[in-house]
Protein backbone atom coordinates (compact mmCIF):
# COMPACT_ATOMS: atom_id res chain seq x y z
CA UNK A 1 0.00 0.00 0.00
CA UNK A 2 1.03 3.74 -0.40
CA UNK A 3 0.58 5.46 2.71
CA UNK A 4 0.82 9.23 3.86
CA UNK A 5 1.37 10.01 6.77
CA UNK A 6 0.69 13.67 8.44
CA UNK A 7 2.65 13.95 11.57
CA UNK A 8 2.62 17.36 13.96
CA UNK A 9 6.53 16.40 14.48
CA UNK A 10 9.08 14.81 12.42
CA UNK A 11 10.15 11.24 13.94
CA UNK A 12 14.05 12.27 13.98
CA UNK A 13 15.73 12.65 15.86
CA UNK A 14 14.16 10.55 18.10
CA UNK A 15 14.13 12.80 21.54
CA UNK A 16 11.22 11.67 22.95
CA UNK A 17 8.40 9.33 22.92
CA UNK A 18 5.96 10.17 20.43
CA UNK A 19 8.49 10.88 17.42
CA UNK A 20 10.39 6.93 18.68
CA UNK A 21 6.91 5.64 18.58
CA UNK A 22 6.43 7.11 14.89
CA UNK A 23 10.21 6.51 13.77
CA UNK A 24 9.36 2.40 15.00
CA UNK A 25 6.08 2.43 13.01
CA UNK A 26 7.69 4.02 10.16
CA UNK A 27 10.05 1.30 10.24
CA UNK A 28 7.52 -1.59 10.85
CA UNK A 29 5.33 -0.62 7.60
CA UNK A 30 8.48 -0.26 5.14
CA UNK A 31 9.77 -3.55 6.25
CA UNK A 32 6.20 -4.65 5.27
CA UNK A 33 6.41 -4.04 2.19
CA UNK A 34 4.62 -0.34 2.14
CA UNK A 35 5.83 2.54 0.88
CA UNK A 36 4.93 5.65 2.69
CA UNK A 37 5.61 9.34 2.53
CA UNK A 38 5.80 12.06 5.33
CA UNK A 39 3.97 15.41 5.73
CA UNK A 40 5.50 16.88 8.81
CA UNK A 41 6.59 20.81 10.66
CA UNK A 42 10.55 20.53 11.56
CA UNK A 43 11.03 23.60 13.71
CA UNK A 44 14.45 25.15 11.82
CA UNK A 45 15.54 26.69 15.27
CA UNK A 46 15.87 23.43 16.73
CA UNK A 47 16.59 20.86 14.21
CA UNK A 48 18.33 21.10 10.44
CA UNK A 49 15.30 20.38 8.26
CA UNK A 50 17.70 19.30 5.37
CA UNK A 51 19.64 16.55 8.27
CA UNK A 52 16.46 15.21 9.47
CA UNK A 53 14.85 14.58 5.83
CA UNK A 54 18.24 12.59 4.73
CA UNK A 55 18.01 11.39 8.24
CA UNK A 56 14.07 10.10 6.99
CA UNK A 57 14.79 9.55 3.33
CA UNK A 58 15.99 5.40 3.89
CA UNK A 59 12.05 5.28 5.49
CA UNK A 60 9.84 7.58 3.46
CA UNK A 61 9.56 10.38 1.08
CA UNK A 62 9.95 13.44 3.49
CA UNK A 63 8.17 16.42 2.99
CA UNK A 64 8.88 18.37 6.00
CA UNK A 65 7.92 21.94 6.24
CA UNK A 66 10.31 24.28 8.09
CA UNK A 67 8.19 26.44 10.47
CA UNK A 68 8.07 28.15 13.91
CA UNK A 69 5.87 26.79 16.35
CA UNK A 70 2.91 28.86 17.10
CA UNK A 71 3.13 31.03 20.13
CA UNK A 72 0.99 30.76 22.98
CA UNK A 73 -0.68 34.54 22.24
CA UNK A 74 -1.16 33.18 18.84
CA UNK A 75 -2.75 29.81 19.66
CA UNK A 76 -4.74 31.55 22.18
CA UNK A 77 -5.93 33.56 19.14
CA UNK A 78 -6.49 30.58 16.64
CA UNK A 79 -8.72 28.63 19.15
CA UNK A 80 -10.66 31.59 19.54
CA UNK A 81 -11.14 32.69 16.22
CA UNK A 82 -11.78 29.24 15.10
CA UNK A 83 -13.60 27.67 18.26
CA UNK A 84 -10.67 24.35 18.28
CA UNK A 85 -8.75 23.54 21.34
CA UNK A 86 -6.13 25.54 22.43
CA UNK A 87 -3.62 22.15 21.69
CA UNK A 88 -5.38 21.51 18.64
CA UNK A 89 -5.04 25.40 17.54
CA UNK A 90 -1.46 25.31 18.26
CA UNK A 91 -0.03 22.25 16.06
CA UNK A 92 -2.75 23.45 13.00
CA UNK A 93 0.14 25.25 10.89
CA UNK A 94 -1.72 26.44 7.40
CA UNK A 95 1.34 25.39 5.35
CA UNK A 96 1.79 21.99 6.77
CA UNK A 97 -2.06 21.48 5.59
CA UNK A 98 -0.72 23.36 1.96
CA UNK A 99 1.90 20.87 1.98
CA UNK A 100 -0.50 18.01 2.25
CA UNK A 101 -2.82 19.28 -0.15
CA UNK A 102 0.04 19.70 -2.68
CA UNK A 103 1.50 15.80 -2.26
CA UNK A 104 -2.10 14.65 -2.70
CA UNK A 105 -2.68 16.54 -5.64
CA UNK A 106 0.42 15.59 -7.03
CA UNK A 107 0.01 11.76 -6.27
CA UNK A 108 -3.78 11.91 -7.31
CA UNK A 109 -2.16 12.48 -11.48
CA UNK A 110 -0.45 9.30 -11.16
CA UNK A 111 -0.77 6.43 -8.60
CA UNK A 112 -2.21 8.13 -5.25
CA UNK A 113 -2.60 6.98 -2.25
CA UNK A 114 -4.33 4.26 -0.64
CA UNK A 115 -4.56 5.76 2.85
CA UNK A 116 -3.72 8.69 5.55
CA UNK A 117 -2.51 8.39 8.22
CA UNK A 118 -2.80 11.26 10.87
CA UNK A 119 -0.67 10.43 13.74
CA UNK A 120 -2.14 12.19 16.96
CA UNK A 121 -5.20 13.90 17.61
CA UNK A 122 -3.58 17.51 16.37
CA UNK A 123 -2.60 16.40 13.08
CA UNK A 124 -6.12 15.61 11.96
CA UNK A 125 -7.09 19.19 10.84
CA UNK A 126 -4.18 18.98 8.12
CA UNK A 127 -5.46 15.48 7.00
CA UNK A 128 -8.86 15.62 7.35
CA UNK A 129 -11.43 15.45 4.77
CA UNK A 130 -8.81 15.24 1.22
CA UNK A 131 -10.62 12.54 -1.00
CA UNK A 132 -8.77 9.93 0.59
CA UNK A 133 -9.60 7.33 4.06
CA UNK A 134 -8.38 8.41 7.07
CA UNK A 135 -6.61 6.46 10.04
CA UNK A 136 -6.35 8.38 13.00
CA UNK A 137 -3.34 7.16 15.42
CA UNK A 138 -4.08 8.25 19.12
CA UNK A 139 -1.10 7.93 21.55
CA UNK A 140 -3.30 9.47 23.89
CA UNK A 141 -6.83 10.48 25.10
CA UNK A 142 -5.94 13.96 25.26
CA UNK A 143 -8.93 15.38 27.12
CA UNK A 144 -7.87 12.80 29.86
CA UNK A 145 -4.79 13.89 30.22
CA UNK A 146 -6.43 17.79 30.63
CA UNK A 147 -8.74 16.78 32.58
CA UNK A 148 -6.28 15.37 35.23
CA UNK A 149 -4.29 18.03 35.09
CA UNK A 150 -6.86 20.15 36.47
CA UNK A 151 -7.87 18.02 39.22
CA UNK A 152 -4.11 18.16 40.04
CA UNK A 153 -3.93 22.15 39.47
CA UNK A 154 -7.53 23.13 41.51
CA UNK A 155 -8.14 27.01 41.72
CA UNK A 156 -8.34 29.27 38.44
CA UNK A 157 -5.93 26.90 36.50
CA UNK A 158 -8.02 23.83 37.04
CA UNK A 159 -11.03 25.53 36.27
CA UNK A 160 -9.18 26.60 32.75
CA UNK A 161 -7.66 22.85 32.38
CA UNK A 162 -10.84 21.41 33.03
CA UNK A 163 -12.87 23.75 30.54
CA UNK A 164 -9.94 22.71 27.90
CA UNK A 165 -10.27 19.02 28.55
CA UNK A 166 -14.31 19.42 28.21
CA UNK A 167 -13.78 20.83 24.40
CA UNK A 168 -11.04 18.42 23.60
CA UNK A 169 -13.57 15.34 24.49
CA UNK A 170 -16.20 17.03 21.80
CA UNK A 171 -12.73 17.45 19.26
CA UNK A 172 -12.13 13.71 19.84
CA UNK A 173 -15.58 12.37 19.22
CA UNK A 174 -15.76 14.23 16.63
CA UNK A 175 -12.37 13.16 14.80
CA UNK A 176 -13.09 9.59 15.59
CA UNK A 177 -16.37 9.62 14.23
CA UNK A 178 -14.96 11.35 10.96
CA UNK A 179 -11.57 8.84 10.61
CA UNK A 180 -12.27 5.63 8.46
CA UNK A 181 -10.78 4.09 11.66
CA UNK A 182 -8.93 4.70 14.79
CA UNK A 183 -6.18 3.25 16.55
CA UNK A 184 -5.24 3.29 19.87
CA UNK A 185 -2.12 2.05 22.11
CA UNK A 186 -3.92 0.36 24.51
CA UNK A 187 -7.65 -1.27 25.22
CA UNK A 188 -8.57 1.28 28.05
CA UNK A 189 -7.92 3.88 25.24
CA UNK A 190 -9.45 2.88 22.72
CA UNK A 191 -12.80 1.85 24.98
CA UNK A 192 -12.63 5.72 26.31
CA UNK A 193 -12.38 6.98 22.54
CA UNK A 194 -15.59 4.78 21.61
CA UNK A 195 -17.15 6.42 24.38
CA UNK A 196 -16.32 9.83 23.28
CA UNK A 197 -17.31 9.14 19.75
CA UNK A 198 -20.62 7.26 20.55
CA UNK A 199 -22.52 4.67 18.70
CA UNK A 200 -20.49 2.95 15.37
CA UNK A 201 -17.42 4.08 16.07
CA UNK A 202 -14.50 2.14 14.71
CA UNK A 203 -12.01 1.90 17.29
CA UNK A 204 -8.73 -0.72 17.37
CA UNK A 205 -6.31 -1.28 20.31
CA UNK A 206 -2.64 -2.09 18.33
CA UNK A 207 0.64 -2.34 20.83
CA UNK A 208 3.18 0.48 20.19
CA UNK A 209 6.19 -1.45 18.28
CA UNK A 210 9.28 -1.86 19.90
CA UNK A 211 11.88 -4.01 19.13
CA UNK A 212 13.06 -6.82 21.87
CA UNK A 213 17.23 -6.00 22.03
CA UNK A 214 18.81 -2.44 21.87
CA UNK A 215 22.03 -1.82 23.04
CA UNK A 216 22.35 0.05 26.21
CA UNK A 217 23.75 3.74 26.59
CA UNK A 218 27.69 3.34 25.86
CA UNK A 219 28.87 6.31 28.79
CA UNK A 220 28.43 5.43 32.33
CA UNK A 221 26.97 7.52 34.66
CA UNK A 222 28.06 8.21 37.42
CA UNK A 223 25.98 7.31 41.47
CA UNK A 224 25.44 4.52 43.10
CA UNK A 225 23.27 3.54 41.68
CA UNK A 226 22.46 5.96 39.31
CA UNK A 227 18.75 6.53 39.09
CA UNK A 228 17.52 8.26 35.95
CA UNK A 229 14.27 10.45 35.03
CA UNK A 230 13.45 11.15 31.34
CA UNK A 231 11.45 15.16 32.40
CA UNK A 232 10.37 17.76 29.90
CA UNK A 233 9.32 21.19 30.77
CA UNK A 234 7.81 21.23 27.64
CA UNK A 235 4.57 18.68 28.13
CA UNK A 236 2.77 18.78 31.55
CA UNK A 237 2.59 15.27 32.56
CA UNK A 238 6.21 14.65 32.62
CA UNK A 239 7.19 18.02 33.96
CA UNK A 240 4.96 17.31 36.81
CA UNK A 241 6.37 13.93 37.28
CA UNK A 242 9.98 15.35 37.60
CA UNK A 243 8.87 18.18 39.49
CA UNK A 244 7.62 15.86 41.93
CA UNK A 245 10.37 13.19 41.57
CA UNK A 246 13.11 15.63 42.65
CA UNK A 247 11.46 17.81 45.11
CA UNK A 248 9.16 14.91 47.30
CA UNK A 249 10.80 11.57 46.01
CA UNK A 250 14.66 12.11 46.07
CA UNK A 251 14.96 13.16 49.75
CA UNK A 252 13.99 10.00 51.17
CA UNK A 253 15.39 8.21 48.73
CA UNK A 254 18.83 10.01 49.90
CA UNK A 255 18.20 8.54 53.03
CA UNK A 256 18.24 5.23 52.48
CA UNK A 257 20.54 5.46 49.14
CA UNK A 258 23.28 7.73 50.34
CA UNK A 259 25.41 7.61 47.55
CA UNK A 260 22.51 7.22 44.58
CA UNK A 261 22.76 10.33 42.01
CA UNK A 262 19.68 11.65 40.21
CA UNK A 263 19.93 12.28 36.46
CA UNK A 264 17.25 14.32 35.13
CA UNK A 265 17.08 14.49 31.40
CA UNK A 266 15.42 17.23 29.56
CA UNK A 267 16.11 19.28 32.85
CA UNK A 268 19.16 20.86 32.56
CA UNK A 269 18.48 23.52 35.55
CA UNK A 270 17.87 20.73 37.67
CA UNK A 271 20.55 20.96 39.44
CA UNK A 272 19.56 23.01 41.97
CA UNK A 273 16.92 20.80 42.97
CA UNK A 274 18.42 19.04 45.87
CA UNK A 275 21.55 16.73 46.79
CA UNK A 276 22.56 14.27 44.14
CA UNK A 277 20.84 15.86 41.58
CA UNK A 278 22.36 16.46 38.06
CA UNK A 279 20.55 18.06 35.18
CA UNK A 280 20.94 16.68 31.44
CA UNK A 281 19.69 18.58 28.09
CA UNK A 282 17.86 16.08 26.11
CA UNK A 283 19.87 13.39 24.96
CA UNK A 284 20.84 13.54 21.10
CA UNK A 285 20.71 9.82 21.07
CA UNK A 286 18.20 8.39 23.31
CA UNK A 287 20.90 5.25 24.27
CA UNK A 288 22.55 7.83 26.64
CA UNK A 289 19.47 7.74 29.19
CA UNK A 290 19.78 4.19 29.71
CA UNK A 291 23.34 3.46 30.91
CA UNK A 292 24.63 0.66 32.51
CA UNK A 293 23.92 -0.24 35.88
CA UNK A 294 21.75 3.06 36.13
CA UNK A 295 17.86 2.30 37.18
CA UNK A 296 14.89 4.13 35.19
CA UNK A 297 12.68 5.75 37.32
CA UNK A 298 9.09 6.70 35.61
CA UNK A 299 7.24 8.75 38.28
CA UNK A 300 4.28 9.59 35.92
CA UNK A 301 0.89 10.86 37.51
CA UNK A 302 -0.76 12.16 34.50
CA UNK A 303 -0.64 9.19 31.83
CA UNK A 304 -2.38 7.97 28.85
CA UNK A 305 -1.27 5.89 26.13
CA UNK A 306 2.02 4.14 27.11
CA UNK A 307 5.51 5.01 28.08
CA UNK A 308 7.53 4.52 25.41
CA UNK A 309 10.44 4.92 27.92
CA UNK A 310 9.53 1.68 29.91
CA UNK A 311 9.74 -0.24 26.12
CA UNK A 312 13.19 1.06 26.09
CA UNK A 313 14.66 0.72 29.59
CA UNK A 314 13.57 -2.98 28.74
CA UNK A 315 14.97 -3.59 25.21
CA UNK A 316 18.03 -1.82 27.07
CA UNK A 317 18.60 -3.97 30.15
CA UNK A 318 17.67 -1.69 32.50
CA UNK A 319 15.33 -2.05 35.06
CA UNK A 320 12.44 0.00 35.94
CA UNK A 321 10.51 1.58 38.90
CA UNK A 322 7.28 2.92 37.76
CA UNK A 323 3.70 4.53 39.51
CA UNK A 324 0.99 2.53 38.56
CA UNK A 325 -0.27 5.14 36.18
CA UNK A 326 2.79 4.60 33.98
CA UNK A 327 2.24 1.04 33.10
CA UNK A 328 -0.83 1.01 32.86
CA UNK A 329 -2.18 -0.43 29.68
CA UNK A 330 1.13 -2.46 29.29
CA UNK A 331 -0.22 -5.85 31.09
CA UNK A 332 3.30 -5.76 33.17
CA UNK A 333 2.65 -6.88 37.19
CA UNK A 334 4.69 -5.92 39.86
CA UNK A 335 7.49 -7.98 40.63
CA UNK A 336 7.70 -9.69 37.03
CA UNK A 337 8.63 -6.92 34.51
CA UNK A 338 8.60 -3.48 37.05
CA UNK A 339 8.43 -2.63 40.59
CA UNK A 340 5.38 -0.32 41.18
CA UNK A 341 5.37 2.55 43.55
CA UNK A 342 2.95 4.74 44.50
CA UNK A 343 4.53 7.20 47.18
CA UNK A 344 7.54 8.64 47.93
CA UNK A 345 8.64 5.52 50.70
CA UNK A 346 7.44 2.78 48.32
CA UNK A 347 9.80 4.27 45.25
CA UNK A 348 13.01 4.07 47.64
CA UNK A 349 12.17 1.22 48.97
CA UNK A 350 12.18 -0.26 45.17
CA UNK A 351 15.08 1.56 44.23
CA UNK A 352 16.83 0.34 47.82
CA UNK A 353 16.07 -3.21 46.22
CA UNK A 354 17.14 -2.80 43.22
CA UNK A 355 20.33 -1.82 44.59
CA UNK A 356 20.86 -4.14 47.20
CA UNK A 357 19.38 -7.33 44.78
CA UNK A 358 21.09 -7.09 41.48
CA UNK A 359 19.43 -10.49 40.77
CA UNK A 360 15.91 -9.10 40.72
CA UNK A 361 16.88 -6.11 38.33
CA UNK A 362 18.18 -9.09 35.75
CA UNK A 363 14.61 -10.90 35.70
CA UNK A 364 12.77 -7.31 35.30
CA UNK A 365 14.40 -7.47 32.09
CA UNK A 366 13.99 -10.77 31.12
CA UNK A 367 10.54 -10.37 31.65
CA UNK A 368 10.20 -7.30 29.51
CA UNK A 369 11.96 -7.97 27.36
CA UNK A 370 9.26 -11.62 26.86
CA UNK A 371 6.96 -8.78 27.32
CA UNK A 372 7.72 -7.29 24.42
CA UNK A 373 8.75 -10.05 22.09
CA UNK A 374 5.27 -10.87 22.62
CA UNK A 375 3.20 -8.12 22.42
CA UNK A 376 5.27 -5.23 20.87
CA UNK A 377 6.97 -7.45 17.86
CA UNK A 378 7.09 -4.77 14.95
CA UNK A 379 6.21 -7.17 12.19
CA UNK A 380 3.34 -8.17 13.90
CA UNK A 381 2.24 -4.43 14.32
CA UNK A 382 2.64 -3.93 10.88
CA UNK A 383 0.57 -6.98 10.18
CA UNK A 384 -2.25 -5.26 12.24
CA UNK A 385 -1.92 -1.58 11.02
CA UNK A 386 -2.17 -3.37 7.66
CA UNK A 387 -5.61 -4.77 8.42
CA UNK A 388 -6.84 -1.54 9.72
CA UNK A 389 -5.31 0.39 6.44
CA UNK A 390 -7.39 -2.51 4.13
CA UNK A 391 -10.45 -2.04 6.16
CA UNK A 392 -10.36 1.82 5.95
CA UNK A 393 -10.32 1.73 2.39
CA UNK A 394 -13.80 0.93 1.99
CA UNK A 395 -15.33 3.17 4.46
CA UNK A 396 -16.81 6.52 3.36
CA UNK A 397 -16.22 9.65 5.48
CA UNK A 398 -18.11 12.03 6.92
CA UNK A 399 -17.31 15.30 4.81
CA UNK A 400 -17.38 18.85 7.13
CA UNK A 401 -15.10 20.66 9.71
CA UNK A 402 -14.26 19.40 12.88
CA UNK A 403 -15.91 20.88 15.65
């Protein structure tokens, strides 16, 4: 099949979750035998848009446009003006849709394409509604992820979260009654997108992709052990997670772990957090978060979708300690491929353990890494996404804006 995909980030690098998730599918679907090209923004004061699209070109055909992302006064603006959600508002970039609209005319004089694929709730509005079916990848349910934010936030801000999360549910419905078909990472997702949609909705659960075996980081770091966190400032959930980590987790994990060093990636002002604590940029090469003998901490309150991170600390060999909110949706138990911890006393006593039991670490990974020769085998992915793309193709969609 020939496949476009519309993406509201470009896959490479690979910094974070979402664009490793994408750059794994990407790779599942050529090595199935489709051939797919890429409609994406590549923001020019962060990345080299002519590196990443030789970076891309062994994958797809890129076609990435280089463009500023949209300001917070000006997103404000757009969702006003236009009545979308402020996160929807702010990935809608008028030439990425122009770009779109140009490949698809361009195909449309000679072979087309079978499918779209929008990858995330914000890229619909560039891929919606172009003559051609339309698969709608969710990593999350974003109005979930508002909506615990606010309850988390309280006060003026919750009230603003919460009013934010209440028009991205109606945005979701409405996208997943208008996509050919829609896929989501996990069962409880893809049950709370039916609801949000309503009656006839087409709704599939497929596993991220991850591969089984990746080497792990080639520089040490330096603690003992040395516990990692994988933070951004930039997205709420994980900001609050290593806000939280450092500031209510780390002290009493000092006490019992002495010598233990924090690494917080993505935080490079972290430093001044506490004791122990040493602020990283965001790794170039994601290998560099998951050194030897170093423990992955995933502290995650706010969650949908899946951690891509726990996929990796496993396919890395290293082991993880994780709230229950950030496995969820990966079928992983406690004691077989994670520890789970809730509080700040239940994640040092796992980390203590790991420490002290360098047995137990070894069968975390064993486990995840069955985990995900099982359920997260790429050509089986592919084999799945494939039946979705085949099934889209003879479903008619609903013409209109989203609302």
């Amino acid at each position: 099949m020939r496949i476009l995909v519309v993406a509201t980030k470009a896959p490479w690098p690979a910094v974070d979750g979402g664009r490793l998730l994408l750059a794994l599918t990407l790779e599942a679907l050529v090595a199935a035998g489709h051939r797919l090209a890429l409609v994406a923004p590549v923001d020019p004061g962060r990345f080299d848009p002519a590196e990443v699209g030789a970076a891309l070109a062994p994958l797809c055909e890129p076609h990435l446009v280089a463009v500023r992302p949209t300001g917070r006064l000006a997103s404000l603006a757009r969702s006003r003006v236009t009545g979308t959600p402020l996160s929807v508002a702010r990935h809608t970039l008028p030439a990425v849709r122009r770009e779109v609209l140009r490949v698809l005319r361009e195909a449309a004089a000679g072979e087309g394409f079978d499918v779209v694929h929008a990858e995330q709730l914000q890229a619909v509005p560039q891929a919606v509604a172009l003559g051609v079916s339309l698969v709608l990848r969710a990593q999350n349910v974003e109005s979930d992820l508002w909506g615990a934010a606010s309850r988390r936030r309280g006060g003026l801000a919750g009230r603003l979260l919460a009013s934010e999360a209440r028009r991205l549910a109606a945005f979701e419905g409405d996208a997943v009654r208008r996509a050919a078909a829609t896929v989501a990472l996990t069962a409880a997702d893809a049950a709370r997108l039916a609801e949000l949609a309503g009656a006839g909705a087409r709704v599939h659960a497929i596993a991220a992709p991850f591969p089984a075996h990746l080497p792990a980081g080639s520089t040490a770091l330096f603690g003992d052990p040395p516990v990692v966190v994988l933070g951004s400032a930039g997205w709420l959930p994980n900001a609050d997670s290593a806000a939280w980590f450092a500031g209510a987790v780390w002290p009493e994990v000092r006490r019992q772990l002495p010598a233990a060093v924090l690494h917080l990636f993505g935080e490079p002002g972290a430093a001044a957090a506490g004791a122990g604590v040493v602020g990283h940029p965001p790794p170039s090469d994601s290998a560099e978060a998951f050194a030897p003998r170093s423990i992955l901490a995933v502290p995650v309150r706010i969650a949908s979708g899946v951690r891509m991170k726990v996929l990796e600390a496993w396919a890395r060999g290293v082991p993880v300690v994780a709230t229950p909110e950030a496995v969820a949706g990966l079928d992983a138990e406690h004691g077989r491929e994670v520890l789970v911890a809730q509080d700040p006393a239940e994640f040092a006593a796992a980390l203590a353990r790991l420490h002290r039991e360098p047995a137990l670490g070894r069968a975390l990974i064993a486990a995840g890494r069955a985990a995900l020769a099982a359920r997260h085998e790429p050509a089986a992915v592919a084999a799945r996404l494939t039946a979705i793309y085949q099934e889209a193709l003879s479903t008619s969609l609903v013409r209109g804006p989203l609302k």
